[in-house]
N, C-alpha and C. Protein backbone atom coordinates (compact mmCIF):
# COMPACT_ATOMS: atom_id res chain seq x y z
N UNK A 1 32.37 1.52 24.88
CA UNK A 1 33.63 1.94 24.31
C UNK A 1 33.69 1.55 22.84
N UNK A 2 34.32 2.46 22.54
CA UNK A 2 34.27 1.79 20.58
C UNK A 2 35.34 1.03 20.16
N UNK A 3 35.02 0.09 19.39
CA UNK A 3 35.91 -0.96 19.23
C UNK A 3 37.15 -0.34 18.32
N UNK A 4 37.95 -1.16 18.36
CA UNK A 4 39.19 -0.65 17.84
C UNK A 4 39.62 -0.76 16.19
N UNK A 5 38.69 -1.49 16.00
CA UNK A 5 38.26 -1.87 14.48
C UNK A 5 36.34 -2.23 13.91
N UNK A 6 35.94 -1.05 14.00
CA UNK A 6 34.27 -1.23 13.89
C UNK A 6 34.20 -1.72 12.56
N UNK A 7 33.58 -2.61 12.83
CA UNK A 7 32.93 -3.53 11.53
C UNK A 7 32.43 -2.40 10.61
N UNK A 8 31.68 -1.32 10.73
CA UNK A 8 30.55 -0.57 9.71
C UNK A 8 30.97 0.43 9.84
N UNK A 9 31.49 1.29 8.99
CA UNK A 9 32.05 2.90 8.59
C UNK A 9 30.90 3.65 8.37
N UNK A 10 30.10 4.59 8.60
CA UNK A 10 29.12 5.52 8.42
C UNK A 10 30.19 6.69 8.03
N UNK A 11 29.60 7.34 6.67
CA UNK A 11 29.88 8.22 6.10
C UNK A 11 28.57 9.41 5.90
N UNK A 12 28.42 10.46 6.86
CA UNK A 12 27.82 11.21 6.95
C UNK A 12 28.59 12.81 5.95
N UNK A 13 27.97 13.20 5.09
CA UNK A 13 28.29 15.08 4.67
C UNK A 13 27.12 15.60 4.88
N UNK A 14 27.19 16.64 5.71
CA UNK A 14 25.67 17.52 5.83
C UNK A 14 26.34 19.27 4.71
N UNK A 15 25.35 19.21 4.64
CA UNK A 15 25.27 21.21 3.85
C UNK A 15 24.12 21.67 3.62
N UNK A 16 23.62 22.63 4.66
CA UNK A 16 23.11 23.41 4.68
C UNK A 16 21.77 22.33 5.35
N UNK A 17 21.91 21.88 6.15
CA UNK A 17 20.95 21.02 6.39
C UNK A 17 20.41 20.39 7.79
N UNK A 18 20.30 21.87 8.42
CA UNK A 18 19.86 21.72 9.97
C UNK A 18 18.29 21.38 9.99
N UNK A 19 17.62 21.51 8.91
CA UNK A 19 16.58 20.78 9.45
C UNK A 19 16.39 19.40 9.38
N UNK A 20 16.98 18.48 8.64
CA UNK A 20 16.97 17.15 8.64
C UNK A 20 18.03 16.27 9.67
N UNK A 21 19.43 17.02 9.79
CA UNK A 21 21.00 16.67 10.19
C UNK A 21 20.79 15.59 11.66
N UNK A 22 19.43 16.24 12.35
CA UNK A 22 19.49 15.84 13.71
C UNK A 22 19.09 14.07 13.41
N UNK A 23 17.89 14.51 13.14
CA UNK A 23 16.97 12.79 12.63
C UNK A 23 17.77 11.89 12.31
N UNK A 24 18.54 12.31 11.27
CA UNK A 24 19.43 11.62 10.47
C UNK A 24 20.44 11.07 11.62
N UNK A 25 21.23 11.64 12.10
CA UNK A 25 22.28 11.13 13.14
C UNK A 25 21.50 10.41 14.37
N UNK A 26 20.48 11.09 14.58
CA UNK A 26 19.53 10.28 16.08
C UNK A 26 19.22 8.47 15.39
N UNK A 27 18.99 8.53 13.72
CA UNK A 27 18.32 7.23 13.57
C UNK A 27 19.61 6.28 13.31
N UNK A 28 21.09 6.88 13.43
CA UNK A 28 22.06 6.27 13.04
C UNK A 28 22.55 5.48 14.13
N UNK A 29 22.97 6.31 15.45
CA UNK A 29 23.15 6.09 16.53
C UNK A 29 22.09 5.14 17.58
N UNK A 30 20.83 5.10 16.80
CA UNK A 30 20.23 4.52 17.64
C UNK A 30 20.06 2.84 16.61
N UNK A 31 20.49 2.88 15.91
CA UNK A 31 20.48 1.21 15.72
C UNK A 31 20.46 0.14 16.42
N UNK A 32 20.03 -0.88 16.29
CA UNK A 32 20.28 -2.46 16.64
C UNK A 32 21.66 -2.46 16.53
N UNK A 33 22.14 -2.04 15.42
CA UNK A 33 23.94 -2.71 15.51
C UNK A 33 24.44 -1.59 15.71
N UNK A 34 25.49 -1.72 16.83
CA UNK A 34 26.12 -0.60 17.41
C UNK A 34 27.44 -0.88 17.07
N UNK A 35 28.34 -1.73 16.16
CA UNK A 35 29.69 -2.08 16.23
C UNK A 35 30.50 -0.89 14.46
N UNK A 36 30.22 0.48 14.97
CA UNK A 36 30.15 1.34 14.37
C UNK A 36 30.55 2.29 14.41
N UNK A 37 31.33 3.06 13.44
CA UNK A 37 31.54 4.76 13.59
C UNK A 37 30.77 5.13 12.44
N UNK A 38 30.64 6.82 12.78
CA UNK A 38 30.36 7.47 12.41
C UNK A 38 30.82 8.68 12.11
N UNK A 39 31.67 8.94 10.74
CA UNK A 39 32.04 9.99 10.44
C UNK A 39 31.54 11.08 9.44
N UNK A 40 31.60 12.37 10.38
CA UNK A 40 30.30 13.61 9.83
C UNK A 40 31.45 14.42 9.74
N UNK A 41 31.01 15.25 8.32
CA UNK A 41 31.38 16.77 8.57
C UNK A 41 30.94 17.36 7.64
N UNK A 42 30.58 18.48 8.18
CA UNK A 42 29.73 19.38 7.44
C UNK A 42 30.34 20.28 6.58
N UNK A 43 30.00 20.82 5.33
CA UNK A 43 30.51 20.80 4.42
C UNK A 43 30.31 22.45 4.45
N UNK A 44 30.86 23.21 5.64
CA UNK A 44 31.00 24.78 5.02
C UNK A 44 29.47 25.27 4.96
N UNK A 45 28.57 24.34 5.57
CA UNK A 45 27.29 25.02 5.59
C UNK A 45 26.86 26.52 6.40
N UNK A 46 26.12 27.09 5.85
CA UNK A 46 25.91 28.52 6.44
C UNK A 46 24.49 28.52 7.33
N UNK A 47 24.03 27.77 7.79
CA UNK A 47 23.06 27.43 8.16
C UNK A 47 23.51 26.61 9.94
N UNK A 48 22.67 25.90 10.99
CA UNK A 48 23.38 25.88 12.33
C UNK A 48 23.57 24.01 11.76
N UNK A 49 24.02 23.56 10.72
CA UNK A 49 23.98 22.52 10.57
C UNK A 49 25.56 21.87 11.60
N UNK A 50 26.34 22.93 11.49
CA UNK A 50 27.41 22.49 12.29
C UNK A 50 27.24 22.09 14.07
N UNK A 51 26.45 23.18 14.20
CA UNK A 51 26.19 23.30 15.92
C UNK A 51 25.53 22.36 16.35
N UNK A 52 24.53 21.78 15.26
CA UNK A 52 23.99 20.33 15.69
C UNK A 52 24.80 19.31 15.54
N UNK A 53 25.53 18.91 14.64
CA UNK A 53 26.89 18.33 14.67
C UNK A 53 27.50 18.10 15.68
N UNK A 54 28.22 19.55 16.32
CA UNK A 54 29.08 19.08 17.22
C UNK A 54 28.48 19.46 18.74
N UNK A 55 26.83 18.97 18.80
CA UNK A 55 26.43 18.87 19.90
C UNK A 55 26.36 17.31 20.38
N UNK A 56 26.86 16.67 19.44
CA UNK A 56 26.87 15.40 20.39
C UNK A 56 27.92 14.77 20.70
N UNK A 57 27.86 13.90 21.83
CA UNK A 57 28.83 13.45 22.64
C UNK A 57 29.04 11.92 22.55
N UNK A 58 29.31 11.07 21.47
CA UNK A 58 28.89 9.91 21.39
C UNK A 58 30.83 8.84 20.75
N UNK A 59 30.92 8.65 21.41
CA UNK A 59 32.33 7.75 21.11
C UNK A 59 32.38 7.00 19.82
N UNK A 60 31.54 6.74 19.21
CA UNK A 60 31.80 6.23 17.94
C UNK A 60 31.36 7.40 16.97
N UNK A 61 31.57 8.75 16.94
CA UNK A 61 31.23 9.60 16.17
C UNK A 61 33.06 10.35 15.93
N UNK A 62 33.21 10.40 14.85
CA UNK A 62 34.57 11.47 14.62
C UNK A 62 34.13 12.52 13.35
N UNK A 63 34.29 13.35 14.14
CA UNK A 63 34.12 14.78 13.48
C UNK A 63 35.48 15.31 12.89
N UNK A 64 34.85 16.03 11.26
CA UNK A 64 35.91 16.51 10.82
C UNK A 64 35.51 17.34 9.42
N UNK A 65 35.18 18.60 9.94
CA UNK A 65 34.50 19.36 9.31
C UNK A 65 35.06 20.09 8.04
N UNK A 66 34.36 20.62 7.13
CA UNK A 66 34.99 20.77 6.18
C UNK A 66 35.36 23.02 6.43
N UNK A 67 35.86 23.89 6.13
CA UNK A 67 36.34 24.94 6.46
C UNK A 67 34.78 26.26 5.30
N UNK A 68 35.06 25.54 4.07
CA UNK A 68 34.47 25.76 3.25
C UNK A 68 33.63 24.97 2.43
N UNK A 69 32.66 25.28 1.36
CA UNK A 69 31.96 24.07 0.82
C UNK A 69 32.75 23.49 -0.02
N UNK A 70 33.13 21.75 -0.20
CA UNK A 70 34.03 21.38 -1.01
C UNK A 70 32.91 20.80 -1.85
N UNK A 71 31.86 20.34 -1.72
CA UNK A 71 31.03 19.61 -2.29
C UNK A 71 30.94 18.24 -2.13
N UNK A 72 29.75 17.29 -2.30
CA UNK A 72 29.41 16.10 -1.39
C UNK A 72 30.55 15.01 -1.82
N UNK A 73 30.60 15.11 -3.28
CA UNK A 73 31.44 13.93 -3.73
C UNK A 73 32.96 14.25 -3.07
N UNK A 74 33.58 15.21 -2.87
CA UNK A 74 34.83 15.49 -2.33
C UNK A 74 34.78 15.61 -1.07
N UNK A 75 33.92 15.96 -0.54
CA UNK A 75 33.78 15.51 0.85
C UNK A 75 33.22 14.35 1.24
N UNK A 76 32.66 13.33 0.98
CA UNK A 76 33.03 11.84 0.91
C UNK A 76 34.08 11.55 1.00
N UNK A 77 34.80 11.84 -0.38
CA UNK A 77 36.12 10.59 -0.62
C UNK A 77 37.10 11.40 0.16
N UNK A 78 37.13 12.33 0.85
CA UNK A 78 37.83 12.99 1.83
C UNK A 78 37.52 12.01 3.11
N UNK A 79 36.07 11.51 3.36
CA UNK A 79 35.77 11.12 5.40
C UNK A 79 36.27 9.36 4.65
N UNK A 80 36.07 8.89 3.30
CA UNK A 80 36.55 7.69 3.07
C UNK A 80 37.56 7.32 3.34
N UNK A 81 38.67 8.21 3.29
CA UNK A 81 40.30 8.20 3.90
C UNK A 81 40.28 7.69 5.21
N UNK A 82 39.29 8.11 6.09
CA UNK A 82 39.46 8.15 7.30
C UNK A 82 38.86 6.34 8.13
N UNK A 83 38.23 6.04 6.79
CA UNK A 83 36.95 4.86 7.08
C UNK A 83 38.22 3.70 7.76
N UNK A 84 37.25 2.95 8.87
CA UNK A 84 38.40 1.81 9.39
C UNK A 84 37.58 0.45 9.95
N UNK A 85 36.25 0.53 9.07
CA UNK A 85 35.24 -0.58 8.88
C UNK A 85 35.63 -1.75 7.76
N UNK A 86 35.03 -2.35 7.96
CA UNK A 86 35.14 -3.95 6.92
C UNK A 86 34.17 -3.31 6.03
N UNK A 87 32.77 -2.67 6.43
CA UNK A 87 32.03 -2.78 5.53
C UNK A 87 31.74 -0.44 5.41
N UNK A 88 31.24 -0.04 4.60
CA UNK A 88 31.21 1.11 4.38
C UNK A 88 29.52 1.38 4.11
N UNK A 89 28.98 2.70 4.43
CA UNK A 89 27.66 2.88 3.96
C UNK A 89 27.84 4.60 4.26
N UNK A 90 27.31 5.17 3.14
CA UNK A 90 27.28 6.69 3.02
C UNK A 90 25.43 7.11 3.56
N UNK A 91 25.37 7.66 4.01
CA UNK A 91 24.17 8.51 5.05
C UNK A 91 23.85 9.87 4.69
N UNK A 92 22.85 10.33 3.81
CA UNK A 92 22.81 11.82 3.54
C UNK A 92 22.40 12.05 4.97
N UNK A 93 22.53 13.68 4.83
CA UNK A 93 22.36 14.02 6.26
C UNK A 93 20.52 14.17 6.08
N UNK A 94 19.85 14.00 5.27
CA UNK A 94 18.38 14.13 5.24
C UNK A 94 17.63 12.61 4.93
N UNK A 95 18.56 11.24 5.27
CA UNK A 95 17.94 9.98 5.30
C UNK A 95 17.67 9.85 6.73
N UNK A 96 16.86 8.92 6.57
CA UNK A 96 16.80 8.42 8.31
C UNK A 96 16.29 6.88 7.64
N UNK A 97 17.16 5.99 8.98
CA UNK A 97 17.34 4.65 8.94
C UNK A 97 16.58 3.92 9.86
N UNK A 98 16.10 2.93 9.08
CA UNK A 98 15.11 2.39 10.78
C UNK A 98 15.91 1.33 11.21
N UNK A 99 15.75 1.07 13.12
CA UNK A 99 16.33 0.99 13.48
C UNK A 99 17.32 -0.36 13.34
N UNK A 100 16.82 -1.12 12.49
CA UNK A 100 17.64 -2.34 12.61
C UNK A 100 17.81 -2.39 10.60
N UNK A 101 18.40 -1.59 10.21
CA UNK A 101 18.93 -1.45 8.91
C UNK A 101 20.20 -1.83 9.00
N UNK A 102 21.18 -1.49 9.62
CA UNK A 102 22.52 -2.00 9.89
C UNK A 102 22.50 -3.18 10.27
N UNK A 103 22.20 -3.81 11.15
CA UNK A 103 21.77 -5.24 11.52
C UNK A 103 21.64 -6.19 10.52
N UNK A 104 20.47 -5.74 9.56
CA UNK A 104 19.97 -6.55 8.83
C UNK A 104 21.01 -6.85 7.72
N UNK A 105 21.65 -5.67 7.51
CA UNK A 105 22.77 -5.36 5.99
C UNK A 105 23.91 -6.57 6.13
N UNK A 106 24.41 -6.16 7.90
CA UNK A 106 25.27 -6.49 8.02
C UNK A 106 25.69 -8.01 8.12
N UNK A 107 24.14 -8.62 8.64
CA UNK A 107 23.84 -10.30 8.72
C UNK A 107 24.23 -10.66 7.11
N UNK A 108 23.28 -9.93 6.42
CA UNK A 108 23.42 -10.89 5.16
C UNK A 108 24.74 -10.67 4.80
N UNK A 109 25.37 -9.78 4.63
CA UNK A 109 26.82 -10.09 3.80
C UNK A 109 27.69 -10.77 4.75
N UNK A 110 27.26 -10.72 6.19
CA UNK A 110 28.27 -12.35 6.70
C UNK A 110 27.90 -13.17 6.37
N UNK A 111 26.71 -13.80 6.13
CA UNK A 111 26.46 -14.64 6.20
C UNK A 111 26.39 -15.38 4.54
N UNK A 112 26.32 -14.05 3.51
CA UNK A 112 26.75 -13.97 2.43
C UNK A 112 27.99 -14.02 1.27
N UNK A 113 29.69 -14.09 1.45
CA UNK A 113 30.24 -13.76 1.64
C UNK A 113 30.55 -13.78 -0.24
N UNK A 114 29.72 -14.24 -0.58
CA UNK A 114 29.82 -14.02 -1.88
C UNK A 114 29.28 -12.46 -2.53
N UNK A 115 28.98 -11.94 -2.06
CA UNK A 115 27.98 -10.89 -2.35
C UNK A 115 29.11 -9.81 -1.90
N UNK A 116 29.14 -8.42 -2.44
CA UNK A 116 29.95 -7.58 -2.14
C UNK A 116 29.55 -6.01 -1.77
N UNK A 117 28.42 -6.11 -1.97
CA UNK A 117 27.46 -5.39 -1.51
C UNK A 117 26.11 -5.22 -1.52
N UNK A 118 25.21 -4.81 -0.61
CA UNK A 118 23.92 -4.61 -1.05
C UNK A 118 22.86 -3.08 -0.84
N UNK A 119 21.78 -3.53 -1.06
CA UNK A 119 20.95 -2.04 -0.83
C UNK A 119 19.91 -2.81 0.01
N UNK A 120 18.79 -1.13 0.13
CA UNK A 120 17.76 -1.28 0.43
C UNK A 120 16.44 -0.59 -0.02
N UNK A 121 15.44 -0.57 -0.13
CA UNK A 121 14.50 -0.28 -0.75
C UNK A 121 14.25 1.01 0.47
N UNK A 122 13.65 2.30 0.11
CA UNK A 122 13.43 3.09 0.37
C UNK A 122 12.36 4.42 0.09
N UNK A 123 11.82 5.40 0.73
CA UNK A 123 11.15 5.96 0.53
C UNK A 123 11.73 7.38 0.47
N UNK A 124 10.73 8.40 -0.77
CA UNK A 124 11.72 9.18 -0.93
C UNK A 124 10.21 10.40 -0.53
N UNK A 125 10.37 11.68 -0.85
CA UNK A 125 9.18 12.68 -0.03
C UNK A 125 9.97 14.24 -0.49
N UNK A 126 9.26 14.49 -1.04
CA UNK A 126 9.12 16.49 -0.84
C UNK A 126 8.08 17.12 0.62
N UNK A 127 8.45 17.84 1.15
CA UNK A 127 7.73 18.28 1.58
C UNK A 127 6.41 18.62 1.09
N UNK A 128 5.56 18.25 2.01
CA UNK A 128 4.12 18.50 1.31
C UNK A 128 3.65 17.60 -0.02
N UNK A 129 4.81 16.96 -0.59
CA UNK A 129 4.49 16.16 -1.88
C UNK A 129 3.80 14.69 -1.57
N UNK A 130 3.75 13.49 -2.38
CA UNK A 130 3.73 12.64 -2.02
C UNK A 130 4.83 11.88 -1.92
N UNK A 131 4.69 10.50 -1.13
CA UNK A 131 5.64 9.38 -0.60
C UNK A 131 5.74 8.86 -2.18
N UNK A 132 7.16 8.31 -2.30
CA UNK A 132 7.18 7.77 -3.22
C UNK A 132 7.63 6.39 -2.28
N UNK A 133 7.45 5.52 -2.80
CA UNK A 133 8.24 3.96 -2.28
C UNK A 133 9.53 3.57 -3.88
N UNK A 134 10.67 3.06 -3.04
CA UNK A 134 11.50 2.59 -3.97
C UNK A 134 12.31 1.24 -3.66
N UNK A 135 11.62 0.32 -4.57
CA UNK A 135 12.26 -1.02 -4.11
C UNK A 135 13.39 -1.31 -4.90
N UNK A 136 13.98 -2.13 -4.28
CA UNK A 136 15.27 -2.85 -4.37
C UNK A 136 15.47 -3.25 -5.64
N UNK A 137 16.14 -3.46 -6.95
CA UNK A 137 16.23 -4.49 -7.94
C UNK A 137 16.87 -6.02 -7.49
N UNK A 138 15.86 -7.00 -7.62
CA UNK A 138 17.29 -8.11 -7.67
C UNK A 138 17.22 -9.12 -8.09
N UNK A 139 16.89 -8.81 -9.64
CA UNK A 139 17.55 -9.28 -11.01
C UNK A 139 18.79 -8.97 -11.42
N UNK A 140 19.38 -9.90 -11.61
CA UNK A 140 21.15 -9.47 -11.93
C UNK A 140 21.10 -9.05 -13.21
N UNK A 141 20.50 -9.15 -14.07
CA UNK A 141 20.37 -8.70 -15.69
C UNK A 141 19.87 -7.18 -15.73
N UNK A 142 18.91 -6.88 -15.01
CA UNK A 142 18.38 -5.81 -14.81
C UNK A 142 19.43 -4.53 -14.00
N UNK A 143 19.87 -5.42 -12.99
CA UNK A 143 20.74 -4.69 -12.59
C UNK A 143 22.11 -4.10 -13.35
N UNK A 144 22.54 -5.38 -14.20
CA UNK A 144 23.53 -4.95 -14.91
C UNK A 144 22.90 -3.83 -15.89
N UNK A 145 21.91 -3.98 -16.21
CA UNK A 145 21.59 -2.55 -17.42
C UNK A 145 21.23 -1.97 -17.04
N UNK A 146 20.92 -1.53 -16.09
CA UNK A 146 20.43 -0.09 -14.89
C UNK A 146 21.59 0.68 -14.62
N UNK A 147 22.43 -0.40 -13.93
CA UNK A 147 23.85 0.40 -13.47
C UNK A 147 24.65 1.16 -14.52
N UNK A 148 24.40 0.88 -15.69
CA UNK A 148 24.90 1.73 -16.81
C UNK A 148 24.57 3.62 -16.27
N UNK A 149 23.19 3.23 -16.07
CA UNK A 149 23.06 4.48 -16.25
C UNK A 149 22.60 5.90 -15.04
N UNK A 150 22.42 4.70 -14.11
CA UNK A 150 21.92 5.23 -12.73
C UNK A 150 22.36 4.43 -11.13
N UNK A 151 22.87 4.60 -10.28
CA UNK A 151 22.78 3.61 -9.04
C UNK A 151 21.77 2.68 -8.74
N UNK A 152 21.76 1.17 -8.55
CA UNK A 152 20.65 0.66 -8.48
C UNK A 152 20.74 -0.07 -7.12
N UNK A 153 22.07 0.75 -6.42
CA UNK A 153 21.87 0.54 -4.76
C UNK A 153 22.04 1.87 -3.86
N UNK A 154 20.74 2.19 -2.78
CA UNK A 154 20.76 2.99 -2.06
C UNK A 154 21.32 2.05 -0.55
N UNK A 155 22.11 3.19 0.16
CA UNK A 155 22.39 2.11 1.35
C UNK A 155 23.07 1.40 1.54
């Protein structure tokens, strides 16, 4: 049953993105830490990104789809309204999480409480291209002059 106040808000927008949408939600739901929702909606995609959507049956998932494309950033701060976690993490619908990423996030900032958020290092891929690997910064100096100009947390 889902708790009545889940610690971790998942912020899912899919568009146009039935070939990744499934992975993405299968690697969300299947975490180590389950004290979680998950809110998806698909953003007016023309593609069956919806039908995979609302093929699942999972109690910590709330659906709330968008009619037309509003675009990712407005459809975010649209499912953010809805968020009723302590802690928040946005999910493209073409990431996939291994399985104890929530777990791990969620230990350190309890156990952290100075810290107000963090990332994770990640891998990024074109089809057919190569793997790129992308690690974490965590130099606070570095970070401060990065963030000027780019996100220097995924996750």
């Amino acid at each position: 049953m889902l708790s009545a106040d889940p610690q971790l808000s998942v912020i899912l927008s899919a568009y146009n993105a039935e070939k990744y949408v499934k992975e993405a939600i299968d690697s969300i739901l299947n975490q180590t830490f389950t004290n979680f929702e998950l809110i998806i909606a698909d953003d007016g995609s023309k593609d069956k990104t919806r039908q995979i959507i609302d093929s699942y049956n999972d109690p910590r998932i709330i659906i709330s789809h968008n009619e037309s494309n509003w675009g990712k950033v407005n459809t975010v701060n649209r499912l953010f309204e809805m968020c009723r976690g302590e802690y928040l993490t946005i999910h493209d619908a073409d990431d996939i999480s291994v399985e104890n990423r929530f777990e791990r996030q969620i230990n350190f900032l309890n156990k952290n409480k100075e810290y107000q958020l963090c990332g994770t290092a990640f891998s990024s891929f074109l089809e057919g291209g190569p793997l790129h690997e992308h690690r974490v910064i965590t130099d606070s100096m570095r970070i401060k002059e990065e963030i000027k100009n780019k996100s220097c947390f995924h996750g």
